[in-house]
N, C-alpha and C. Protein backbone atom coordinates (compact mmCIF):
# COMPACT_ATOMS: atom_id res chain seq x y z
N UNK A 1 5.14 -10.66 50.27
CA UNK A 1 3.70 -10.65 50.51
C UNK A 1 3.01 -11.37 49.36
N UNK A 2 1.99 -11.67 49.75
CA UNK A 2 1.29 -12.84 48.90
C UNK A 2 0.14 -11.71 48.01
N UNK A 3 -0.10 -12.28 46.49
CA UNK A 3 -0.80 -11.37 45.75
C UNK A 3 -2.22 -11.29 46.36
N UNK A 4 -3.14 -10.44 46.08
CA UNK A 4 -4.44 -9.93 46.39
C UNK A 4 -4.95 -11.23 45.49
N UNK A 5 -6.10 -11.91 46.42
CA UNK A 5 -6.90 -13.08 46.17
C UNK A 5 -7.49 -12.55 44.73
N UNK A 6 -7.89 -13.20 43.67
CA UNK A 6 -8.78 -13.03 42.82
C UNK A 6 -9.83 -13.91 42.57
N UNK A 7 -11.40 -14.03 43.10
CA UNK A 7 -12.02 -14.64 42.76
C UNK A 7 -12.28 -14.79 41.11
N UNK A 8 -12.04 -13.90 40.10
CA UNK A 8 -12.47 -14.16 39.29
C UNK A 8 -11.90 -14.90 38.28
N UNK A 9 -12.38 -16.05 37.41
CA UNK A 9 -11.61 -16.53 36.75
C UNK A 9 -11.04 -15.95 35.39
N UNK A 10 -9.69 -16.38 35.50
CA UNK A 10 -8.68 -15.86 34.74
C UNK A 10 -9.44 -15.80 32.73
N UNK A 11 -9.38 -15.09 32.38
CA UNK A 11 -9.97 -14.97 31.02
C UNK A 11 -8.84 -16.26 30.08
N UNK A 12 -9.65 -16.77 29.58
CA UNK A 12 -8.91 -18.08 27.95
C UNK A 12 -8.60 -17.34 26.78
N UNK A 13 -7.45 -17.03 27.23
CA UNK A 13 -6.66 -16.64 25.60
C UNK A 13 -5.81 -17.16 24.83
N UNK A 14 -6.05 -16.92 23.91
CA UNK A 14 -5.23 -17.45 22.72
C UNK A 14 -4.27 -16.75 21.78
N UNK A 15 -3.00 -17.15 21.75
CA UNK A 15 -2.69 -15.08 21.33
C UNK A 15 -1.38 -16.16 19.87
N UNK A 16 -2.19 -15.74 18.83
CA UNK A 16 -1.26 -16.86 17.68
C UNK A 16 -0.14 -15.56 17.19
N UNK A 17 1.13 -16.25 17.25
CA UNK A 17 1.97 -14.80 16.63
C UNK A 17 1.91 -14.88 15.31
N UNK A 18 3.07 -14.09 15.09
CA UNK A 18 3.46 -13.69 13.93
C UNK A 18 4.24 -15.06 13.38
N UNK A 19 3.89 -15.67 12.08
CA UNK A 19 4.66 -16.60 11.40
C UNK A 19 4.46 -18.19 11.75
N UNK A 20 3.14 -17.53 12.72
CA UNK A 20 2.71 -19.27 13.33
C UNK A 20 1.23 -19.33 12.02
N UNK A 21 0.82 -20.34 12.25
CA UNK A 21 -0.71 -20.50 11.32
C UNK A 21 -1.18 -22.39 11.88
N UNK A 22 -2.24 -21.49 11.91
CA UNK A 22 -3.52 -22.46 13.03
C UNK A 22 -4.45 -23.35 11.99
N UNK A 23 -4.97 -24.21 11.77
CA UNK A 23 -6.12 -24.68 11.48
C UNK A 23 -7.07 -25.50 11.92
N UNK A 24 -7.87 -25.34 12.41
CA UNK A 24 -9.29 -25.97 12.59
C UNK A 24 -10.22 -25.15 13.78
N UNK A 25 -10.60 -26.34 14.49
CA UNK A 25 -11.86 -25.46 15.20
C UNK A 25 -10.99 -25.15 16.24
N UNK A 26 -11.59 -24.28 16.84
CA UNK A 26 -11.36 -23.25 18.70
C UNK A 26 -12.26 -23.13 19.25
N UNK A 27 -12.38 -23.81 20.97
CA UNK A 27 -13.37 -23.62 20.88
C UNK A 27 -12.63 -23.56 22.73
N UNK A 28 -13.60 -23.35 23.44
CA UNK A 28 -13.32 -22.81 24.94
C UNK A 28 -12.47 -21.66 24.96
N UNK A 29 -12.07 -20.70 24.38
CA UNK A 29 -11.75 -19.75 24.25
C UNK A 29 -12.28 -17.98 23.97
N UNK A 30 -11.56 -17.36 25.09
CA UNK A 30 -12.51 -16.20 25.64
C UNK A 30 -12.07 -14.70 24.50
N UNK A 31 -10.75 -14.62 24.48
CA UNK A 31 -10.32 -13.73 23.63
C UNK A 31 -9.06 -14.18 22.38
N UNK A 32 -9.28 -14.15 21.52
CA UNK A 32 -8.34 -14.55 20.50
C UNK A 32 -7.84 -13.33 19.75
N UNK A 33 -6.31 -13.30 19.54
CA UNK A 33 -5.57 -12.53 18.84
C UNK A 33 -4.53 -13.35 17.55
N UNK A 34 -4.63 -12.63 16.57
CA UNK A 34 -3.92 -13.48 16.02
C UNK A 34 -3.01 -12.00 15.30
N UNK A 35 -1.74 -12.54 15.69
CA UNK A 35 -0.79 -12.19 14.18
C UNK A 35 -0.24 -12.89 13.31
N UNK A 36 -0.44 -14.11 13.39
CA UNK A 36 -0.14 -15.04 12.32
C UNK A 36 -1.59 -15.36 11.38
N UNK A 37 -1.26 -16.86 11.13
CA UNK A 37 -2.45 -16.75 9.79
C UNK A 37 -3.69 -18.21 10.46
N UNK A 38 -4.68 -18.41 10.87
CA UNK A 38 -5.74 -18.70 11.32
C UNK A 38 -6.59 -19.28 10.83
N UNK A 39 -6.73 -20.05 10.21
CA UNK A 39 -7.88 -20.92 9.35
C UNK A 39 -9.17 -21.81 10.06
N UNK A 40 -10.24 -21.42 10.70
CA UNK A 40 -10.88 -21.62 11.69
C UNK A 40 -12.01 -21.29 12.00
N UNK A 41 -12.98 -22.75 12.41
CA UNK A 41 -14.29 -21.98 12.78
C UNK A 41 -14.41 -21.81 14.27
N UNK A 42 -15.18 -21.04 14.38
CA UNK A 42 -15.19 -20.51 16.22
C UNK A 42 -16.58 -20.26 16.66
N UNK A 43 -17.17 -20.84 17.42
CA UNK A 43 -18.66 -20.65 17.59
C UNK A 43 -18.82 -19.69 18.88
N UNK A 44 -17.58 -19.38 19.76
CA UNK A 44 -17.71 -17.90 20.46
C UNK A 44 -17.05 -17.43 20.90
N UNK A 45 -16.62 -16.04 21.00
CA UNK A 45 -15.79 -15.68 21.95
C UNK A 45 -16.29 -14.10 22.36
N UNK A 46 -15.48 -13.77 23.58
CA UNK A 46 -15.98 -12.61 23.95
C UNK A 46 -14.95 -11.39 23.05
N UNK A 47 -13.95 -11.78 22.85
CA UNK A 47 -12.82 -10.61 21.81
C UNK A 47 -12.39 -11.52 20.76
N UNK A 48 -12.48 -11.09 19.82
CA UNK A 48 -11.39 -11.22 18.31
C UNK A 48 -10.85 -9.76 17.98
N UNK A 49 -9.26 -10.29 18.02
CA UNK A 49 -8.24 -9.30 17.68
C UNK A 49 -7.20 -9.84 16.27
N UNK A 50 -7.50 -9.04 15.37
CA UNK A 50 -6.49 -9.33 14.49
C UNK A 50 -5.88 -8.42 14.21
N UNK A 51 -4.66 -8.51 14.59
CA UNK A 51 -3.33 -7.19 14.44
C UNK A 51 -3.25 -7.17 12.91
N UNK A 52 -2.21 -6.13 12.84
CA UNK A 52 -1.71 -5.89 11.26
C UNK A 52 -1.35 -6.42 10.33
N UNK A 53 -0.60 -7.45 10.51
CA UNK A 53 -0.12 -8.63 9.89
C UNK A 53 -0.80 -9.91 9.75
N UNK A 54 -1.87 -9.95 10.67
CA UNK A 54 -2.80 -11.25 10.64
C UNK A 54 -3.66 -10.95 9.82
N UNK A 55 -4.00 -12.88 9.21
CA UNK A 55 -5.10 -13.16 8.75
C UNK A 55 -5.42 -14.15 9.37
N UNK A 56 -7.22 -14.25 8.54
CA UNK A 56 -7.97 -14.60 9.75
C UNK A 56 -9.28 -14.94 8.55
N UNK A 57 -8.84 -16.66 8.31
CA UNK A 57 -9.94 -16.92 7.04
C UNK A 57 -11.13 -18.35 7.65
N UNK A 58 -12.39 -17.69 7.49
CA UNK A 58 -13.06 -19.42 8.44
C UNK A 58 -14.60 -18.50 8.94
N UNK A 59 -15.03 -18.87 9.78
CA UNK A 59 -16.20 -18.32 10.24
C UNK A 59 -15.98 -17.85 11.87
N UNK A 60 -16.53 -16.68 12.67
CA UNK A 60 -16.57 -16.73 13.56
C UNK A 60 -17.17 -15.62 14.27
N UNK A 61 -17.96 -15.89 15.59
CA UNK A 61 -19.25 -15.74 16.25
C UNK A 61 -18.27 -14.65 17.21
N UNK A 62 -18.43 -13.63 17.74
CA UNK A 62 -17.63 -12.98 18.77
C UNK A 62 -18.75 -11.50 19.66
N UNK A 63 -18.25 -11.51 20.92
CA UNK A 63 -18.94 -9.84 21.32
C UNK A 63 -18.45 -8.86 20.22
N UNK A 64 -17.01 -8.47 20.73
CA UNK A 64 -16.59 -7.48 19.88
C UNK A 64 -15.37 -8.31 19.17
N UNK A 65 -15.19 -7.07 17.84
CA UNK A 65 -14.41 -7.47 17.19
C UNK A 65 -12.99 -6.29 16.90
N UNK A 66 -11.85 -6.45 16.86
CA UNK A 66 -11.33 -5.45 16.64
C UNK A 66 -9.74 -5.80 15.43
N UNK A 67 -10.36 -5.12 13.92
CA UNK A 67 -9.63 -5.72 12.97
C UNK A 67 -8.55 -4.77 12.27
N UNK A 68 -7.37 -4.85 12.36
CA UNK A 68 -6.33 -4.31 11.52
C UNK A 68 -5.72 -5.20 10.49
N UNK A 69 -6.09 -6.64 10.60
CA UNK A 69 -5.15 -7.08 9.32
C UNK A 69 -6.59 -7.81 8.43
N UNK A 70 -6.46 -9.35 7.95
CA UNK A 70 -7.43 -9.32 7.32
C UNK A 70 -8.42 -10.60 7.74
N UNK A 71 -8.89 -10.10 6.84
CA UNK A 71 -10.36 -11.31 7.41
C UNK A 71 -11.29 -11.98 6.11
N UNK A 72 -11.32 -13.12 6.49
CA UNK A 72 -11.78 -13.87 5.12
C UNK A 72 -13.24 -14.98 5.18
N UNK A 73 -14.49 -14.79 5.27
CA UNK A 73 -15.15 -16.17 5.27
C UNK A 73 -16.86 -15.00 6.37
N UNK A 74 -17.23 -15.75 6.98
CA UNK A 74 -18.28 -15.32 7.77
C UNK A 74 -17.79 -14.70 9.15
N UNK A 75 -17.99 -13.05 9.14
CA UNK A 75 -17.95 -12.58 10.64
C UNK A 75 -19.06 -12.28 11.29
N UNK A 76 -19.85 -12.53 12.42
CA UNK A 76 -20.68 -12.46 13.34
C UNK A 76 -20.21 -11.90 14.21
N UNK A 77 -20.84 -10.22 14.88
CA UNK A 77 -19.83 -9.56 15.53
C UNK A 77 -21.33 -8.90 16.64
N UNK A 78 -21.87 -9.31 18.04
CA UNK A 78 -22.88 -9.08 18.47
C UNK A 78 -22.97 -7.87 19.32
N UNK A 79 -21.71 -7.22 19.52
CA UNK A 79 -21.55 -5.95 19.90
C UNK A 79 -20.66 -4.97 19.53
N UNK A 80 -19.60 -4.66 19.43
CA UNK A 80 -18.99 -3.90 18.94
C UNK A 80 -17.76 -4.02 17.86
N UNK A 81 -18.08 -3.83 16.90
CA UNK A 81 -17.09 -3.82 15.53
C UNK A 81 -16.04 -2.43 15.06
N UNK A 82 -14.67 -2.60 15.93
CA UNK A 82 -13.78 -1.69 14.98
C UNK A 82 -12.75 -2.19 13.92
N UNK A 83 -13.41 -1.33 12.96
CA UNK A 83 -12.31 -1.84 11.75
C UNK A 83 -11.23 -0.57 11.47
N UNK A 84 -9.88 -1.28 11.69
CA UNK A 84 -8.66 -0.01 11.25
C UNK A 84 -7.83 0.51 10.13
N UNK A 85 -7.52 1.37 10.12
CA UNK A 85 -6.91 1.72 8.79
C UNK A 85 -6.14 0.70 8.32
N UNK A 86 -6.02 -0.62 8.47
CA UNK A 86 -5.59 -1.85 7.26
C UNK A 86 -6.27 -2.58 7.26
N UNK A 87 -7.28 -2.50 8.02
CA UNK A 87 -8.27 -3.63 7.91
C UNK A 87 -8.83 -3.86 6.32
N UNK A 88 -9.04 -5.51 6.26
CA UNK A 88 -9.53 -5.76 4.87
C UNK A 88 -10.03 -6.80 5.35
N UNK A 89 -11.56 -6.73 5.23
CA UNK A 89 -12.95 -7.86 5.51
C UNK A 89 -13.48 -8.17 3.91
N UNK A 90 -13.44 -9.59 3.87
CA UNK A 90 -14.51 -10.11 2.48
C UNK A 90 -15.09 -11.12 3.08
C-alpha cells in the first residue's frame, strides 16, 4: 500500500555529526543540529539544536533554541530558549 499523501512540505534539515566541522553561511534551512563543530552565520531558522559534544561559534537568528554543548558569538533566540546541564553560552 502506498504511504498517506502529505501535503505538507517536508521540514530542511541539517543534522552536522560528531567529528564533522562546517564553516560559513546556512542559509534555507529549517532546523539545524549539530554535534560536530559549526563556524557560521545563519539569518534563520525555526530549531537550533546543539547536542553535548557540539560547538557552535558565529551568529544566529532562530524560533527556539535548544543547547547542551557550546555556543560562541551572537544568539538571537525569538521564542523559546532551553539551556542544559552542559550547556556553555558566551
Amino acid at each position: 500500500a502506498a504511504p498517506p499523501a502529505n501535503n505538507a512540505a517536508p521540514a530542511r534539515k541539517l543534522q552536522v555529526g560528531r567529528d564533522i566541522t562546517l564553516n560559513g553561511e546556512i542559509g534555507a534551512c529549517d532546523h539545524l543540529v549539530i554535534e560536530g563543530a559549526v563556524t557560521a552565520t545563519i539569518k534563520q531558522l525555526q530549531q537550533f539544536d546543539v547536542l553535548e559534544h557540539g560547538r557552535f561559534s558565529g551568529s544566529v537568528i532562530t524560533d527556539n533554541a535548544d543547547i547542551n554543548g557550546t555556543v560562541e558569538g551572537e544568539l538571537t533566540v525569538t521564542g523559546r530558549l532551553w539551556l542544559r546541564a552542559n550547556a556553555q553560552v558566551t
